[in-house]
PDB file of N, CA and C in Angstrom:
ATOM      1  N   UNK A   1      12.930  -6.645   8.806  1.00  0.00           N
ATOM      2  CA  UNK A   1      13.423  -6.410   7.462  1.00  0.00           C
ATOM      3  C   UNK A   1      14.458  -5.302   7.553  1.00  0.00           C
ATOM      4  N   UNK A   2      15.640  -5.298   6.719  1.00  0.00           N
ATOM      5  CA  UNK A   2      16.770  -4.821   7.064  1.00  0.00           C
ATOM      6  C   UNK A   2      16.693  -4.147   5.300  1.00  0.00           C
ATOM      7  N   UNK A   3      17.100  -3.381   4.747  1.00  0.00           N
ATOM      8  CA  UNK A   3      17.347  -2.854   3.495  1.00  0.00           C
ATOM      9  C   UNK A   3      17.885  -1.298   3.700  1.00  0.00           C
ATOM     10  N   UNK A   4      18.229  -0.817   2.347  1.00  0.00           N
ATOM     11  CA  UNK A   4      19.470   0.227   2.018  1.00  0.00           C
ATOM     12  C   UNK A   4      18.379   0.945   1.097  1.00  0.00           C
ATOM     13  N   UNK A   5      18.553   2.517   1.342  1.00  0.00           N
ATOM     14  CA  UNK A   5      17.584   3.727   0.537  1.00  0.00           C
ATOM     15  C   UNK A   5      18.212   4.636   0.658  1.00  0.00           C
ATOM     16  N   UNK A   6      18.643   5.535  -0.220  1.00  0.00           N
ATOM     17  CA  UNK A   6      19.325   6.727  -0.201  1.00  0.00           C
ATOM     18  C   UNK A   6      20.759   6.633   0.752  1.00  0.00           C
ATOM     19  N   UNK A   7      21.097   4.993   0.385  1.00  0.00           N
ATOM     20  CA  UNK A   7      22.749   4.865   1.219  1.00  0.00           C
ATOM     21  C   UNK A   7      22.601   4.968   2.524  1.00  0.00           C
ATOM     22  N   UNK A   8      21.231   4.806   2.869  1.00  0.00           N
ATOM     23  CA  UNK A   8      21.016   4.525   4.723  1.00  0.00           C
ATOM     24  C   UNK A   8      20.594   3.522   4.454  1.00  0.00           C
ATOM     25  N   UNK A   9      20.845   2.814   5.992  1.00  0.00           N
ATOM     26  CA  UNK A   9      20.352   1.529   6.396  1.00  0.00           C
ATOM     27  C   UNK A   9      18.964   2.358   7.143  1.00  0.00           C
ATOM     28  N   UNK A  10      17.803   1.021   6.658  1.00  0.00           N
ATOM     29  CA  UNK A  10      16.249   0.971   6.914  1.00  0.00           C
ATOM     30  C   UNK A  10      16.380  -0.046   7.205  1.00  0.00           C
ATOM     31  N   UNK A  11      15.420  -0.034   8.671  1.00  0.00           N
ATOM     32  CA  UNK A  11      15.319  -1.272   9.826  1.00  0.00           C
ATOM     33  C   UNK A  11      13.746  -0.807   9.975  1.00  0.00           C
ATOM     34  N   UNK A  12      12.780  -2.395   9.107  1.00  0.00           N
ATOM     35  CA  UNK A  12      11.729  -2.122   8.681  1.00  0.00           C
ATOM     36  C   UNK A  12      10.631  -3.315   9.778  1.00  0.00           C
ATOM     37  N   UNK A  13       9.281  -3.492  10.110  1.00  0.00           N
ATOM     38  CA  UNK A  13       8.523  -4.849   9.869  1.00  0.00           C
ATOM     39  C   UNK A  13       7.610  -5.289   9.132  1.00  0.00           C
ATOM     40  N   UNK A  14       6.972  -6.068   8.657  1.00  0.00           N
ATOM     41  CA  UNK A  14       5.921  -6.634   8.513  1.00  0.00           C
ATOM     42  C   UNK A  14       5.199  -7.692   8.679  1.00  0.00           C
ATOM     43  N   UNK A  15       4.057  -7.888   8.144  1.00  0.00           N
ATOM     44  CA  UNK A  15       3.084  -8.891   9.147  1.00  0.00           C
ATOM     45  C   UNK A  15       2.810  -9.604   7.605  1.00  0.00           C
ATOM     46  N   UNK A  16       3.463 -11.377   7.875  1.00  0.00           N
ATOM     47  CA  UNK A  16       3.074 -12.383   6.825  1.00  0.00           C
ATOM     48  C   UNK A  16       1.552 -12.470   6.740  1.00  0.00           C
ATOM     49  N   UNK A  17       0.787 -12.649   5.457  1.00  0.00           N
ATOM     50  CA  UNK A  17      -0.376 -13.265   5.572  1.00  0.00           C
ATOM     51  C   UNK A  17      -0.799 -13.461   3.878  1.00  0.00           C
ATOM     52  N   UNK A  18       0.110 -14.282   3.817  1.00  0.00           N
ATOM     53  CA  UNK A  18       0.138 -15.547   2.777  1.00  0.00           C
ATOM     54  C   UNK A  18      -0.537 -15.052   1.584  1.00  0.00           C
ATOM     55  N   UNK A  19      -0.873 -13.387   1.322  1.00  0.00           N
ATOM     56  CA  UNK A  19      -1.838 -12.857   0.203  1.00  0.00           C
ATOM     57  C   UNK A  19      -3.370 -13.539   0.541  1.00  0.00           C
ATOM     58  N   UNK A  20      -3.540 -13.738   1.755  1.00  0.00           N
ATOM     59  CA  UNK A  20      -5.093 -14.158   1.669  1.00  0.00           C
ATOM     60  C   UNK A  20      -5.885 -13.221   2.691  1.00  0.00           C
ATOM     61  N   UNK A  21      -6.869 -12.623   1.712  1.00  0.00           N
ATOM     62  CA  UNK A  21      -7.850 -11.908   1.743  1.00  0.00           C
ATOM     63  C   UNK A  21      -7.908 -11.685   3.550  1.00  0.00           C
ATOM     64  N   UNK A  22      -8.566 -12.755   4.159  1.00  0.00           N
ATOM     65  CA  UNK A  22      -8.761 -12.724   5.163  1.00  0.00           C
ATOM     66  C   UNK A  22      -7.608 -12.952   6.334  1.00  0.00           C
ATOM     67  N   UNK A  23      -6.828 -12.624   6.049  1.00  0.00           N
ATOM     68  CA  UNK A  23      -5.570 -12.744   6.581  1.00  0.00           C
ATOM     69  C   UNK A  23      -4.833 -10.795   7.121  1.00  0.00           C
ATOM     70  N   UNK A  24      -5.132 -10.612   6.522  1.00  0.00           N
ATOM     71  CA  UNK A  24      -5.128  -8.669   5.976  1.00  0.00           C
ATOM     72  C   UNK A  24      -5.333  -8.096   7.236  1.00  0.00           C
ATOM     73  N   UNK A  25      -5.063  -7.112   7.723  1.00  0.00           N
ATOM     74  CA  UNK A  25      -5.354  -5.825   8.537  1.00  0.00           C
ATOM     75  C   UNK A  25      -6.132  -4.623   8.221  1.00  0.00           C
ATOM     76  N   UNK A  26      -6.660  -4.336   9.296  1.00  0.00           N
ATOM     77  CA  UNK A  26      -7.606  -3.020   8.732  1.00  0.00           C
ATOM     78  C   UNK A  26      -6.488  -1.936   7.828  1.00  0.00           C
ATOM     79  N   UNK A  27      -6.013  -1.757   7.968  1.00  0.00           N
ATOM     80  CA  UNK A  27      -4.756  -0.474   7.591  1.00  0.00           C
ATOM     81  C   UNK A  27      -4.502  -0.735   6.266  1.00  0.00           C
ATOM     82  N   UNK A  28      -4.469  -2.211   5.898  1.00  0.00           N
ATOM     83  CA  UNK A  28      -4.103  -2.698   4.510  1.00  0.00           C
ATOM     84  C   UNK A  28      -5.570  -2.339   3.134  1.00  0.00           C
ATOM     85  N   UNK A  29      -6.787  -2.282   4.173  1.00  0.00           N
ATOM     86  CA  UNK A  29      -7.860  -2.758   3.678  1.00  0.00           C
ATOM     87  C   UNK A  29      -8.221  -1.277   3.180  1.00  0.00           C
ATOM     88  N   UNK A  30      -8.432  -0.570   4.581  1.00  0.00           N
ATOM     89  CA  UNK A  30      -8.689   0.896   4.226  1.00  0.00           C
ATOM     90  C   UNK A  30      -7.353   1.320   2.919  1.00  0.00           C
ATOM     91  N   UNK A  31      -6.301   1.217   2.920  1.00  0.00           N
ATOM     92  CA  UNK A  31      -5.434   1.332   1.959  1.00  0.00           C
ATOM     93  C   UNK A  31      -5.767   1.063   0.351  1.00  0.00           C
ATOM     94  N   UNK A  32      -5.862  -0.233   0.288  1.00  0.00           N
ATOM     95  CA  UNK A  32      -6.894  -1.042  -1.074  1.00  0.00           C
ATOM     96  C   UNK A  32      -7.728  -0.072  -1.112  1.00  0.00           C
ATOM     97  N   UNK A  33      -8.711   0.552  -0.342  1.00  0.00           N
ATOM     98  CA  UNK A  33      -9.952   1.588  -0.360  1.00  0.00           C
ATOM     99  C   UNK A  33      -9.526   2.708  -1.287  1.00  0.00           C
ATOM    100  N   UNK A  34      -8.819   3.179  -0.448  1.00  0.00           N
ATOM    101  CA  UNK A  34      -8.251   4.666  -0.805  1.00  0.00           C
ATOM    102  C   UNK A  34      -7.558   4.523  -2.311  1.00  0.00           C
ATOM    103  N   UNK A  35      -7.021   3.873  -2.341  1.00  0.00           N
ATOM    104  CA  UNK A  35      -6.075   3.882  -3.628  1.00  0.00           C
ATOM    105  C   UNK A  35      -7.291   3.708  -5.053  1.00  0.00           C
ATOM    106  N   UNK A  36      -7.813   2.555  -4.855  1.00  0.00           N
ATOM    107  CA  UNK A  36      -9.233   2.635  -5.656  1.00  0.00           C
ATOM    108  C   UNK A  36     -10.242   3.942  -6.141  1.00  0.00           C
ATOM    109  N   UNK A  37     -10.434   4.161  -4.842  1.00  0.00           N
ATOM    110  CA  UNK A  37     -11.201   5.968  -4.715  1.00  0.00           C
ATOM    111  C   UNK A  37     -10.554   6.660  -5.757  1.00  0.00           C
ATOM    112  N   UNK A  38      -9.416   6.554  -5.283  1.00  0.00           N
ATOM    113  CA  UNK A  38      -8.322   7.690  -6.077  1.00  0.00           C
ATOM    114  C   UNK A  38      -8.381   7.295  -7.706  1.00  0.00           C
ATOM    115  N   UNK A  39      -7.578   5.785  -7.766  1.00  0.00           N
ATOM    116  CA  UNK A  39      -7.595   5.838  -9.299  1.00  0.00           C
ATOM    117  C   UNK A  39      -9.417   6.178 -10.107  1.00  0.00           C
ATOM    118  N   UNK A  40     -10.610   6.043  -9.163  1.00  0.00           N
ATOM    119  CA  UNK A  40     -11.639   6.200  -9.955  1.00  0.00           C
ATOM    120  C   UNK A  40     -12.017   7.612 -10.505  1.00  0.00           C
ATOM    121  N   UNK A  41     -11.652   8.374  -9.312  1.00  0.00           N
ATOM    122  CA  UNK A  41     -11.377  10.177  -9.446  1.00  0.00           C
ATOM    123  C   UNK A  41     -10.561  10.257 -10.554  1.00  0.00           C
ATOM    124  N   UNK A  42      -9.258  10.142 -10.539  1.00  0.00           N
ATOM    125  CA  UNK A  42      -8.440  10.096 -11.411  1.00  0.00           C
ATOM    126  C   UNK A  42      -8.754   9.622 -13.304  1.00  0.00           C
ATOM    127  N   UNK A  43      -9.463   8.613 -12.951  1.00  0.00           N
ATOM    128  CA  UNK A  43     -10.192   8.052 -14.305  1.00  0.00           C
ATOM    129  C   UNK A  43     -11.405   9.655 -14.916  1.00  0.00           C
ATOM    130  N   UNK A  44     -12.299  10.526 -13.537  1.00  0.00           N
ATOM    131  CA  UNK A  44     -12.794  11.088 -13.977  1.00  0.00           C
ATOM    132  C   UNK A  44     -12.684  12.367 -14.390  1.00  0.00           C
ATOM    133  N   UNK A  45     -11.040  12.708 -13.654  1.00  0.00           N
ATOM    134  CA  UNK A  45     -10.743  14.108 -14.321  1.00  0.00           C
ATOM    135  C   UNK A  45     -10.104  14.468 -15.714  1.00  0.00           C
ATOM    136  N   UNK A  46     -10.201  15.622 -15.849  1.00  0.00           N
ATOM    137  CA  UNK A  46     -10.046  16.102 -17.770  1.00  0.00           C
ATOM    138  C   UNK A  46      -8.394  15.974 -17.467  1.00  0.00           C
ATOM    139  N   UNK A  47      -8.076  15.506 -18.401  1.00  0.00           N
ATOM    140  CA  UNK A  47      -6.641  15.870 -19.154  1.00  0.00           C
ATOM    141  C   UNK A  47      -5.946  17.197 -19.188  1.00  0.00           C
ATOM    142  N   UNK A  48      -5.153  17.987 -18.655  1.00  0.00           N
ATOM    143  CA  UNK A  48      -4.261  19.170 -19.452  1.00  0.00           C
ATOM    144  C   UNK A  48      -3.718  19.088 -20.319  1.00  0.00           C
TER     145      UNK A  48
END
């Protein structure tokens, strides 16, 4: 994958897997994890 960010060229990869579940990498999975964790924390802290 080839794309443009801040007027540089980014020379990127990734790994197809068709959006199916079992298709996924650990890295993706633990990721889904973390982000979850977070928004649930997030759901439980007070407002300023």
């Amino acid at each position: 994958i080839h794309f443009t960010f801040n007027g540089r060229g980014i020379e990127a990869w990734s790994v197809r897997h068709e959006n199916e579940e079992e298709h996924i990498g650990l890295y993706v999975i633990v990721q889904k994890y973390l982000k979850n964790k977070r928004c649930e924390i997030k759901l439980k802290m007070e407002k300023f």
